[in-house]
C-alpha atoms as a PDB file:
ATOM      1  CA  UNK A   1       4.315  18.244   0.981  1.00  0.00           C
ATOM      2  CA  UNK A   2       7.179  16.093   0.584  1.00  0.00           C
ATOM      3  CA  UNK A   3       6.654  11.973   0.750  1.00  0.00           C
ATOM      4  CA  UNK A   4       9.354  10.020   2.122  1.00  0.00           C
ATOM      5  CA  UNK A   5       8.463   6.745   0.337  1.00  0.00           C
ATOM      6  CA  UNK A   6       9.217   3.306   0.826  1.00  0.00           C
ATOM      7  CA  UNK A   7      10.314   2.665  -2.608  1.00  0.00           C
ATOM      8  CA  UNK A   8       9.143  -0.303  -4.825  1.00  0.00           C
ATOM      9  CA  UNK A   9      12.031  -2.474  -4.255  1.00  0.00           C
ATOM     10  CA  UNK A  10      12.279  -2.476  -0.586  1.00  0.00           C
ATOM     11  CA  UNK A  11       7.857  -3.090  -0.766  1.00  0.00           C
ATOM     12  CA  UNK A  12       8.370  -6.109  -3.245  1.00  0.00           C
ATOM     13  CA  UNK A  13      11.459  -7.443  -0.320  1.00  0.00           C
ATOM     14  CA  UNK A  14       9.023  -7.109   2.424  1.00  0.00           C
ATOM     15  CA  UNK A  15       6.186  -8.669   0.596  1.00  0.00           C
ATOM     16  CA  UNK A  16       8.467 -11.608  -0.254  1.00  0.00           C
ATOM     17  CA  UNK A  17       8.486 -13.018   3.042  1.00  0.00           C
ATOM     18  CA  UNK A  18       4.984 -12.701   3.498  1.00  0.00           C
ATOM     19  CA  UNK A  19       3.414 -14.639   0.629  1.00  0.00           C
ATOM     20  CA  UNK A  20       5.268 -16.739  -2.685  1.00  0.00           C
ATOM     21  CA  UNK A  21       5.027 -15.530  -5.577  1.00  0.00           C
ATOM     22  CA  UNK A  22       4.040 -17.690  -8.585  1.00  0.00           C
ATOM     23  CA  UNK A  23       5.533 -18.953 -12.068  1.00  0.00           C
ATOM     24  CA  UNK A  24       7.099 -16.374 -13.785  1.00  0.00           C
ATOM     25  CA  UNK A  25       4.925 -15.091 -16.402  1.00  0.00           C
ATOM     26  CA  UNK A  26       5.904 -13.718 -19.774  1.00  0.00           C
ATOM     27  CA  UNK A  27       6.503 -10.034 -19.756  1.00  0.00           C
ATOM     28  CA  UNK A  28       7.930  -7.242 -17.409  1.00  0.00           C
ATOM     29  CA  UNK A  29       9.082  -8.639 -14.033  1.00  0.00           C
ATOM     30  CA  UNK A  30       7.102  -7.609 -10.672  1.00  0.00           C
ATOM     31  CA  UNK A  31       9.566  -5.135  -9.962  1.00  0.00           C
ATOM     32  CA  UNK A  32       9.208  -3.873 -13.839  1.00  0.00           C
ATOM     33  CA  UNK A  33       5.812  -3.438 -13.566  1.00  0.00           C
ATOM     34  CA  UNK A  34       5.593  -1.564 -10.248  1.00  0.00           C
ATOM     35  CA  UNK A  35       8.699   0.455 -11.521  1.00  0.00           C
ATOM     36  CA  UNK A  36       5.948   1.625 -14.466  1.00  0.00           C
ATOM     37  CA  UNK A  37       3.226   1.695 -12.186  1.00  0.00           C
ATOM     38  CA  UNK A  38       5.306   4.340  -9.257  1.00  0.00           C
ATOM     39  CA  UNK A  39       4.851   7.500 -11.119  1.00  0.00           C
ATOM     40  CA  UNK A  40       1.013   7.610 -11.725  1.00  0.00           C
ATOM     41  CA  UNK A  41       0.856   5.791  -7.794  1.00  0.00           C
ATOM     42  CA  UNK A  42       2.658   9.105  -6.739  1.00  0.00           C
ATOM     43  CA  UNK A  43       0.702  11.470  -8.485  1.00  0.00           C
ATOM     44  CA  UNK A  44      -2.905  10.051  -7.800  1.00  0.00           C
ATOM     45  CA  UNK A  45      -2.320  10.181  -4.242  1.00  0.00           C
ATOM     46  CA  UNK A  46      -1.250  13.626  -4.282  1.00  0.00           C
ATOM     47  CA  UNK A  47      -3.955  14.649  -5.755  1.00  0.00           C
ATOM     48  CA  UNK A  48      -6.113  13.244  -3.000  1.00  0.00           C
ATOM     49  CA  UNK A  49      -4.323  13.500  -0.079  1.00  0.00           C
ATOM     50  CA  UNK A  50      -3.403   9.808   0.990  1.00  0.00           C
ATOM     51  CA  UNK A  51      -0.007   8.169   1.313  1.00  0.00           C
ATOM     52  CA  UNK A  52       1.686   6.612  -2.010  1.00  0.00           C
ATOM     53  CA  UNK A  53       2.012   3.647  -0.035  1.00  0.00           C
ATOM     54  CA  UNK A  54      -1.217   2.952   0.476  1.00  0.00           C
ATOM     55  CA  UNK A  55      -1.789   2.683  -2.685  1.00  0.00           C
ATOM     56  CA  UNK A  56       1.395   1.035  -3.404  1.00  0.00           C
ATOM     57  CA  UNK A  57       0.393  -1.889  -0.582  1.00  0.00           C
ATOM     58  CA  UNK A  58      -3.404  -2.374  -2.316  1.00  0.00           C
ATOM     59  CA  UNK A  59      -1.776  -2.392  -5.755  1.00  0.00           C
ATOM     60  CA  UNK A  60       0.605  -4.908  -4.761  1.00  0.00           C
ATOM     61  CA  UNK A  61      -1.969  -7.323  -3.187  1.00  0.00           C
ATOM     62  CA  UNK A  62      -4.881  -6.961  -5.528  1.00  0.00           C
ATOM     63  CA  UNK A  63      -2.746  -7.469  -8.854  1.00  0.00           C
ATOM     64  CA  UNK A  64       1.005  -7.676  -8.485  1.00  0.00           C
ATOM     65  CA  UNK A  65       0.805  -4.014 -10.632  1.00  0.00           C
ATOM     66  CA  UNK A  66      -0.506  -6.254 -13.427  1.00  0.00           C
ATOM     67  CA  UNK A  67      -2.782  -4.275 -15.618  1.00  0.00           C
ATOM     68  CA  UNK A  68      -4.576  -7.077 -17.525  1.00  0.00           C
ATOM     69  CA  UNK A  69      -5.698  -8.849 -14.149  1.00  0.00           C
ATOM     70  CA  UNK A  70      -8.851 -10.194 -14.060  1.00  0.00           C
ATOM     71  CA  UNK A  71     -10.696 -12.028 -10.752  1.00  0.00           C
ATOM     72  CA  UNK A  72     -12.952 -14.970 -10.981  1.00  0.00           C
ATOM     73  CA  UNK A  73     -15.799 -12.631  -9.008  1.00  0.00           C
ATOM     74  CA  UNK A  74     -15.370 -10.156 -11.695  1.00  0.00           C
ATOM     75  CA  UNK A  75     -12.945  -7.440 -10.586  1.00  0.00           C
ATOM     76  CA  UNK A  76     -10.714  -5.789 -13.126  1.00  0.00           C
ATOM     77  CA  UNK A  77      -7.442  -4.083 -13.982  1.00  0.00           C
ATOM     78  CA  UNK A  78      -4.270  -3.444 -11.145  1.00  0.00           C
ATOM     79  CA  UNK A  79      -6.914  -1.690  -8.585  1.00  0.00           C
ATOM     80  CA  UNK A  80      -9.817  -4.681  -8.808  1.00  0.00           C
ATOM     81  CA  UNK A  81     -12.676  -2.728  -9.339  1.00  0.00           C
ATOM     82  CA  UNK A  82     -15.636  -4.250  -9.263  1.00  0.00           C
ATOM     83  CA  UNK A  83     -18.556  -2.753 -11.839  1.00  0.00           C
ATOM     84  CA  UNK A  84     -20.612  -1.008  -9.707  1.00  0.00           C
ATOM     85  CA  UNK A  85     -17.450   0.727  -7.765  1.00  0.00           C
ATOM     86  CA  UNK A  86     -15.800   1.314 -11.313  1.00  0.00           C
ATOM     87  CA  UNK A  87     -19.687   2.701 -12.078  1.00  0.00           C
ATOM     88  CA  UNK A  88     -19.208   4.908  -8.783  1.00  0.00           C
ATOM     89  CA  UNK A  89     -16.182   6.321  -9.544  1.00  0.00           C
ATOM     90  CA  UNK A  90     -16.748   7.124 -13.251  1.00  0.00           C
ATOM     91  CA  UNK A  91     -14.334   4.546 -14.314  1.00  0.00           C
ATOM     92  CA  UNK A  92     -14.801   3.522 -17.523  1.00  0.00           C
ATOM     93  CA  UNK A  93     -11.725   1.225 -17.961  1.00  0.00           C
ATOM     94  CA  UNK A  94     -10.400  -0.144 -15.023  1.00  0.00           C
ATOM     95  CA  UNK A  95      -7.511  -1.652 -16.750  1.00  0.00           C
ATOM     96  CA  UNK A  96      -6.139   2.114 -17.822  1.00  0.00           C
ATOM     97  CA  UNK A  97      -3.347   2.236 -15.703  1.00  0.00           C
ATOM     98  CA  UNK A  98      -4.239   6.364 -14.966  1.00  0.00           C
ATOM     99  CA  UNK A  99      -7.359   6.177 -14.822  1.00  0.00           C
ATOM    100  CA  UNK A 100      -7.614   2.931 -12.309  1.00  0.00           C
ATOM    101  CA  UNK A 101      -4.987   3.915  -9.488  1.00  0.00           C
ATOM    102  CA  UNK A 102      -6.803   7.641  -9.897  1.00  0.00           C
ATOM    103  CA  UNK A 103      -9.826   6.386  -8.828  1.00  0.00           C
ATOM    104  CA  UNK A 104      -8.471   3.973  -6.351  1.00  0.00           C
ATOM    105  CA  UNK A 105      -7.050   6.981  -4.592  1.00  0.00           C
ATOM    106  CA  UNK A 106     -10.352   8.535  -4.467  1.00  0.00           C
ATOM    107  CA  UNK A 107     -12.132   5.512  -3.122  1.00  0.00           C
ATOM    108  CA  UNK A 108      -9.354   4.550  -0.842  1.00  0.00           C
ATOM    109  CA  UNK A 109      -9.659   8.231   0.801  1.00  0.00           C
ATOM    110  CA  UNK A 110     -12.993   7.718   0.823  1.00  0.00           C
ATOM    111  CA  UNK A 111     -13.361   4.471   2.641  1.00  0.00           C
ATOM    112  CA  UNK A 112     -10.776   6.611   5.154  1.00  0.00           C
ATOM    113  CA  UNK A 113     -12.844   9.533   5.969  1.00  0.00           C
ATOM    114  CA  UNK A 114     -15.687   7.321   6.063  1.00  0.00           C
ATOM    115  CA  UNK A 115     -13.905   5.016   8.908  1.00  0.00           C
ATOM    116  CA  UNK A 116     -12.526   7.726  10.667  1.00  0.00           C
ATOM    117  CA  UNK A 117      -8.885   6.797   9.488  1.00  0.00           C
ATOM    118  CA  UNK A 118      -8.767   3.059   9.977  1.00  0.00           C
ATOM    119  CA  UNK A 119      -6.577   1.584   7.778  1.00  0.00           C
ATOM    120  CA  UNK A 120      -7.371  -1.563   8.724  1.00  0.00           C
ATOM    121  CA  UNK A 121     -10.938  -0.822   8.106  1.00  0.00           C
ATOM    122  CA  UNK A 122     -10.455   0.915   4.898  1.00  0.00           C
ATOM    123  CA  UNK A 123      -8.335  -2.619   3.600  1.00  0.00           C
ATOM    124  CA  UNK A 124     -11.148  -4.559   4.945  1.00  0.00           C
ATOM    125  CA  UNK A 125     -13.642  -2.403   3.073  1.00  0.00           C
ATOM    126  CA  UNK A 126     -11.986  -2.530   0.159  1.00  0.00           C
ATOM    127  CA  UNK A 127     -12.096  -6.083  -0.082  1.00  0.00           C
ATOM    128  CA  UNK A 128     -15.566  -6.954   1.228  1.00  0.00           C
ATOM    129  CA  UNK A 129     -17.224  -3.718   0.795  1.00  0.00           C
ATOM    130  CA  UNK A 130     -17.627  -0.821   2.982  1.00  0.00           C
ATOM    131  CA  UNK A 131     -21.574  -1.891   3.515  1.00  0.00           C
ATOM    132  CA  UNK A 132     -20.159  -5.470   5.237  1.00  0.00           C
ATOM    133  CA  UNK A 133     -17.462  -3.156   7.573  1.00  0.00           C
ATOM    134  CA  UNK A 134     -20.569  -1.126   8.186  1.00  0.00           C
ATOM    135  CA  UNK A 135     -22.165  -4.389   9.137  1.00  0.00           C
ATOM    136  CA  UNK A 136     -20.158  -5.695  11.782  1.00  0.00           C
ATOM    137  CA  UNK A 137     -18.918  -3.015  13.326  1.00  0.00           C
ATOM    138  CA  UNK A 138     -22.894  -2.065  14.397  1.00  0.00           C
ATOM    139  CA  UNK A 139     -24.361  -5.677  14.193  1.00  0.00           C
ATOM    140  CA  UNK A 140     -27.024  -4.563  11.891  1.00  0.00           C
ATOM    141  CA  UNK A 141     -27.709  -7.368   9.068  1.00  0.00           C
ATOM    142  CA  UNK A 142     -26.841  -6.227   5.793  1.00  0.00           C
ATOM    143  CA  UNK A 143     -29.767  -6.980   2.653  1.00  0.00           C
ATOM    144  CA  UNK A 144     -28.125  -7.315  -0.726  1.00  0.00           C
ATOM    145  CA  UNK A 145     -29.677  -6.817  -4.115  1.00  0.00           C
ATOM    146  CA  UNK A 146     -28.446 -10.790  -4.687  1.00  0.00           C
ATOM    147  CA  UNK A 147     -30.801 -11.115  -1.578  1.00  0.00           C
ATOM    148  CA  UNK A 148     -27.873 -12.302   0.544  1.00  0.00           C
ATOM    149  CA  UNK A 149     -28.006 -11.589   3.674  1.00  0.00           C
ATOM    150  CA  UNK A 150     -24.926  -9.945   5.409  1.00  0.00           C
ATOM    151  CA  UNK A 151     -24.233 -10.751   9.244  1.00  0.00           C
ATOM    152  CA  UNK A 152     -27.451 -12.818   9.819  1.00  0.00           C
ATOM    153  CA  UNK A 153     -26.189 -13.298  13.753  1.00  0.00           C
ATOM    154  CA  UNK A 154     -25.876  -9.633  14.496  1.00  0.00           C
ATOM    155  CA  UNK A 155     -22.050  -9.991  14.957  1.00  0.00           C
ATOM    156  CA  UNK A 156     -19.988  -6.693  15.894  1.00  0.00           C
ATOM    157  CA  UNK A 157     -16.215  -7.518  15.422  1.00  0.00           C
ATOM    158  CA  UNK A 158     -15.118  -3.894  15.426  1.00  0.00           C
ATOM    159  CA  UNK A 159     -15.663  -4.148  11.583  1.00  0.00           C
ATOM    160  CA  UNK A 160     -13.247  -6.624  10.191  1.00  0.00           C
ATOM    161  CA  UNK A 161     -15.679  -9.146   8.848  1.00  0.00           C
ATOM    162  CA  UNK A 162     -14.836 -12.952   9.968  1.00  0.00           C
ATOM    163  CA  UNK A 163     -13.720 -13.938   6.725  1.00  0.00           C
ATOM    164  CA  UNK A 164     -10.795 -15.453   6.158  1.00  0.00           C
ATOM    165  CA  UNK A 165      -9.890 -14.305   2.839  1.00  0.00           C
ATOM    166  CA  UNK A 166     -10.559 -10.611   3.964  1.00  0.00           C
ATOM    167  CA  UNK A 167      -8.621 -10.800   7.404  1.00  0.00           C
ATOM    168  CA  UNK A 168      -5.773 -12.035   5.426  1.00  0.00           C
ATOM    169  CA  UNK A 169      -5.694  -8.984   3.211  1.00  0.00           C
ATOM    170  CA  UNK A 170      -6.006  -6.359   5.936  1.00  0.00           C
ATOM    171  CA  UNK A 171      -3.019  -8.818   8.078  1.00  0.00           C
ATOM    172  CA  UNK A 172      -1.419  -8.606   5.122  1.00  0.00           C
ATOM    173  CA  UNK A 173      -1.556  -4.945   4.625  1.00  0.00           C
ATOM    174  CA  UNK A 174      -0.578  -4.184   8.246  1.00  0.00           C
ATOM    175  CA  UNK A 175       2.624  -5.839   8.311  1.00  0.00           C
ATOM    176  CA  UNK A 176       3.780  -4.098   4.812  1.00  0.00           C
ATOM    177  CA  UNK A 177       2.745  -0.568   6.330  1.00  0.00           C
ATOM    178  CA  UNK A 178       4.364  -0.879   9.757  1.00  0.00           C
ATOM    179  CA  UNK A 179       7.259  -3.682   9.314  1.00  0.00           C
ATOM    180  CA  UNK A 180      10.670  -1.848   9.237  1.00  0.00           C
ATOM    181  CA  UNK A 181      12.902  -4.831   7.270  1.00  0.00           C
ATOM    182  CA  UNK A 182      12.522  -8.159   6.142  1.00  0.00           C
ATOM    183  CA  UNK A 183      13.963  -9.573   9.193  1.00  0.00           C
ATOM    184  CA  UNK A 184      10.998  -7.865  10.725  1.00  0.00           C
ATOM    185  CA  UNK A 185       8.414  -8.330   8.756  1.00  0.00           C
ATOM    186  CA  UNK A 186       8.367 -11.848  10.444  1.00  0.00           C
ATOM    187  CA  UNK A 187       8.033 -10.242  13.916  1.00  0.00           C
ATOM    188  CA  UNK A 188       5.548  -7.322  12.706  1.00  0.00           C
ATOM    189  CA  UNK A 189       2.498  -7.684  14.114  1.00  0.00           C
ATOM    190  CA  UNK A 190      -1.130  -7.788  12.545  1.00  0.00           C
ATOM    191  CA  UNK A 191      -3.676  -8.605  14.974  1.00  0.00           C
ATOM    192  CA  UNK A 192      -6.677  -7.991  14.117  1.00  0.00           C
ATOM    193  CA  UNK A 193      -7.261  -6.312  17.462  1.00  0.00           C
ATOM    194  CA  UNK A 194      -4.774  -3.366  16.278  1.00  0.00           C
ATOM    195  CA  UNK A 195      -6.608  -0.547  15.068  1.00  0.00           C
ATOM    196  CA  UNK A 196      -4.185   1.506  13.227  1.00  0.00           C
ATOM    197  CA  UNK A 197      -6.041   5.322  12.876  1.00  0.00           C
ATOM    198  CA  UNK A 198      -5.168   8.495  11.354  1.00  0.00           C
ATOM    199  CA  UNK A 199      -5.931  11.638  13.818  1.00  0.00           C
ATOM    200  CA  UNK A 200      -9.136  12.955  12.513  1.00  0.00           C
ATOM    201  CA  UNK A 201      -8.227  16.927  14.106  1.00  0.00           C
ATOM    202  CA  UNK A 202      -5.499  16.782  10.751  1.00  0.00           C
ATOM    203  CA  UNK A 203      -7.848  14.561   8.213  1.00  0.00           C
ATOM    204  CA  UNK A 204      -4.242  14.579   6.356  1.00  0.00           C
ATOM    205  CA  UNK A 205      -3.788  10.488   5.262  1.00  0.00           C
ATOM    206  CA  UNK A 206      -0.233  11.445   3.753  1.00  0.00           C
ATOM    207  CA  UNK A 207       1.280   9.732   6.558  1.00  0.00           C
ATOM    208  CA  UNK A 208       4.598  11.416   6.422  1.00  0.00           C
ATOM    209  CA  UNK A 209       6.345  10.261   9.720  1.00  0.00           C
ATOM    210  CA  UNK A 210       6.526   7.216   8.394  1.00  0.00           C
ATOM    211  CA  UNK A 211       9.707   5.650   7.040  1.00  0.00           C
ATOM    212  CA  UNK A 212      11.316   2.155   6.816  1.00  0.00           C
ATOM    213  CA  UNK A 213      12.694   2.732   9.877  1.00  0.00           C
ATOM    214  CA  UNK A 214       9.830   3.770  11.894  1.00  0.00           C
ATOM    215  CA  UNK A 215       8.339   1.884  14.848  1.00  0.00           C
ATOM    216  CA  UNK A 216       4.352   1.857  15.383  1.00  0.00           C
ATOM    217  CA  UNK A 217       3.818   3.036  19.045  1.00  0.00           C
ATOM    218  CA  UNK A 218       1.432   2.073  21.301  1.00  0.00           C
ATOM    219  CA  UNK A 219       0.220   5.581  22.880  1.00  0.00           C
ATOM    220  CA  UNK A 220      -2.707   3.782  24.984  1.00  0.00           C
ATOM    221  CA  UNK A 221      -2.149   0.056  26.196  1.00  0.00           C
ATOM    222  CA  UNK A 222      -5.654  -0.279  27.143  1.00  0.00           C
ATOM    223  CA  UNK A 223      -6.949   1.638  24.178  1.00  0.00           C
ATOM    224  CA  UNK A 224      -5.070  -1.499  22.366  1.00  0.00           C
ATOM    225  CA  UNK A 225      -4.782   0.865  19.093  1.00  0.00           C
ATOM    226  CA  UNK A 226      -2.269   1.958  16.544  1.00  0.00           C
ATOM    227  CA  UNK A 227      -2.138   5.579  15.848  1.00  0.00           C
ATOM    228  CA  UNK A 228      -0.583   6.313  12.830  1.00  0.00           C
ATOM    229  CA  UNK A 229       1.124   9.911  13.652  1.00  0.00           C
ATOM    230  CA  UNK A 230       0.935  12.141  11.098  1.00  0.00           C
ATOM    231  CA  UNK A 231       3.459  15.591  10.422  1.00  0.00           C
END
């Protein structure tokens, strides 16, 4: 199947407006390392049926494509894995380039089957964990090991937890996947009450109709979601 991309350069232009970058660092430039990064992006998600940009977008926000990156919760290498998800997906080195954006295209298809194509959810899982989605989008408290208690008050937000960190991820997602430019990226919008979906009849998460130039339509006004059409 042929991918019509939205190359590196025009992702880093869009993300640009969206958040500053930081001090340069020493070493290949952003647009270097996602340069290095594009060909094993492009295969992985091949190989398991989801669009290069998704990828591309959760690369881009978890790391900046570096591939020493470390979190202070933990997470490792340009994906983020967490132990236990690194565990899950047999990954023994999350910062192996390969090996990490491989098994980020496994979870990230994953996380869509298991949210019936929800992007949005599928961002918000992969940030907070797809046990917290589960959470709030049935209101059912969630027990960790830690013994933390996930969604106490029975809250059902459709899924996106009511974190702020984690609605800024998935806000920030949305507008790279849908905005057309950087004039409007500014204009894009990422409500958290748009529910973009792949159709479930195709379970195909290549997203091919979209391009740079493509506008997200709104088949249902009171459905108030955003179907992702897929060829």
């Amino acid at each position: 199947m042929l991918y019509r991309l939205v190359q590196p350069t025009i992702l880093l232009l869009l993300t640009a407006s969206v958040m500053a970058q930081g001090t340069r660092q020493p070493g290949p430039s952003l647009p270097e390392r996602a340069r290095q990064l594009e060909p094993l992006i492009l295969e992985s998600a091949k190989r398991h049926g989801i669009d290069p940009r998704i990828l591309r977008i959760v690369c881009f926000i978890e790391s900046r494509f570096q591939l020493d990156a470390i979190s202070p919760k933990g997470a490792r290498g340009p994906m983020q894995f967490m132990p236990d998800t690194a565990r899950r997906y047999r990954l023994q080195d999350p910062h192996d380039p390969k090996a990490a954006i491989d098994a980020a295209a496994h979870y990230l298809r994953d996380l869509l089957v298991r949210f019936n194509g929800r992007f949005d959810l599928a961002l918000a899982a992969y940030n907070a964990g797809e046990g917290t989605v589960e959470s709030f989008l049935t209101g059912r408290p969630l027990l960790l090991s830690s013994g933390k208690v996930i969604n106490p008050n029975r809250l059902v937000t459709g899924g996106l937890p009511p974190y702020p960190e984690t609605r800024a991820y998935v806000n920030t997602g949305l507008r790279l996947l849908t905005a057309r430019s950087v004039n409007s990226l500014n204009s894009a919008s990422a409500s958290s009450t748009h529910k973009p979906r792949l159709p479930l009849k195709t379970r195909d998460f290549s997203l091919d109709a979209l391009t740079t130039d493509y506008v997200p339509r709104m088949p249902n006004k009171k459905a108030n979601a955003l179907f992702i059409e897929v060829q």
